[in-house]
Protein backbone atom coordinates (compact mmCIF):
# COMPACT_ATOMS: atom_id res chain seq x y z
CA UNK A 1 -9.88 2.53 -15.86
CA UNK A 2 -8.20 -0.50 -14.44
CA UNK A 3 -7.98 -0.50 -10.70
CA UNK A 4 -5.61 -2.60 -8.13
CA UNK A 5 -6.86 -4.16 -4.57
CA UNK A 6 -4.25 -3.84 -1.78
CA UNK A 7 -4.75 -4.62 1.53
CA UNK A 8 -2.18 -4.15 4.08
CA UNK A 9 -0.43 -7.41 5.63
CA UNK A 10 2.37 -5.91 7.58
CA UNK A 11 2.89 -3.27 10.20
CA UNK A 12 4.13 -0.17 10.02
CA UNK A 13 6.03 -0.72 13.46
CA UNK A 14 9.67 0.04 13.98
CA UNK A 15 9.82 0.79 9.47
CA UNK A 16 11.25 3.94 8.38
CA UNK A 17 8.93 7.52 8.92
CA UNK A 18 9.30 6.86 4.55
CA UNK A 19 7.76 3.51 4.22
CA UNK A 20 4.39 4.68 6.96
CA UNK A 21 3.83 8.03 4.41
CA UNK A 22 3.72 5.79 1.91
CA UNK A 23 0.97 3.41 3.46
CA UNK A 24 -1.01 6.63 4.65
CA UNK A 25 -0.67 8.15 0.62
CA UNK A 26 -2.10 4.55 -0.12
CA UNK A 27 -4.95 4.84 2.31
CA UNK A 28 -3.81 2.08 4.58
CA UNK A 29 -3.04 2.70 8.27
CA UNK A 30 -4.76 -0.25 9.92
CA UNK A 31 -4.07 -4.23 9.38
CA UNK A 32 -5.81 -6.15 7.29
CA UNK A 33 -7.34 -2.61 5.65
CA UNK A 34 -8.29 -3.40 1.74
CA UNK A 35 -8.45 -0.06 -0.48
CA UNK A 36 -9.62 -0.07 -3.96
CA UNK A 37 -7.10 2.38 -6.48
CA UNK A 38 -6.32 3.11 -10.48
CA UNK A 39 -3.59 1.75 -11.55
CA UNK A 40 -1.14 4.34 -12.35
CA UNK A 41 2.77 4.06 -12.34
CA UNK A 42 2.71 6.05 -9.00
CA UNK A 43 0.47 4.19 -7.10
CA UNK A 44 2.82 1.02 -8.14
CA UNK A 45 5.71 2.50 -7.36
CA UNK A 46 4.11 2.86 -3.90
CA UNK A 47 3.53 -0.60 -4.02
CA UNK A 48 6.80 -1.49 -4.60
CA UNK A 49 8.20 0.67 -1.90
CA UNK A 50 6.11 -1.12 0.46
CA UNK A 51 5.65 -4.29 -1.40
CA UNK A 52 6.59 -6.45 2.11
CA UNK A 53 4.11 -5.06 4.05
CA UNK A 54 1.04 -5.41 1.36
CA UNK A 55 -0.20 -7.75 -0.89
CA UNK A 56 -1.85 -6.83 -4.00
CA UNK A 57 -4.98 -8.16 -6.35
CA UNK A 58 -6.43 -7.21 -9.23
């Protein structure tokens, strides 16, 4: 299965209680963290929620 890198760029620091579940559901609660995930629709949808405060590679 194809799998996405995203590491966290941004903090989670005065964002919505929404937007830190979703980096914690991602696996990213520190900066500069890199997880390794499948690529499903939900996990990008994730992404995109958060999309300012990560950066993505394949």
């Amino acid at each position: 299965m194809a799998t996405v890198k995203i590491t966290q760029t941004g903090s989670p620091i005065r964002r919505t209680k929404d937007q830190r579940a979703t980096l914690i559901g991602l696996g990213l609660n520190k900066m500069h963290k890199t997880v390794e995930l499948t690529d499903t629709p939900e996990v990008r949808g994730m992404i995109r929620k958060v999309s300012h405060m990560v950066s993505v590679g394949e």
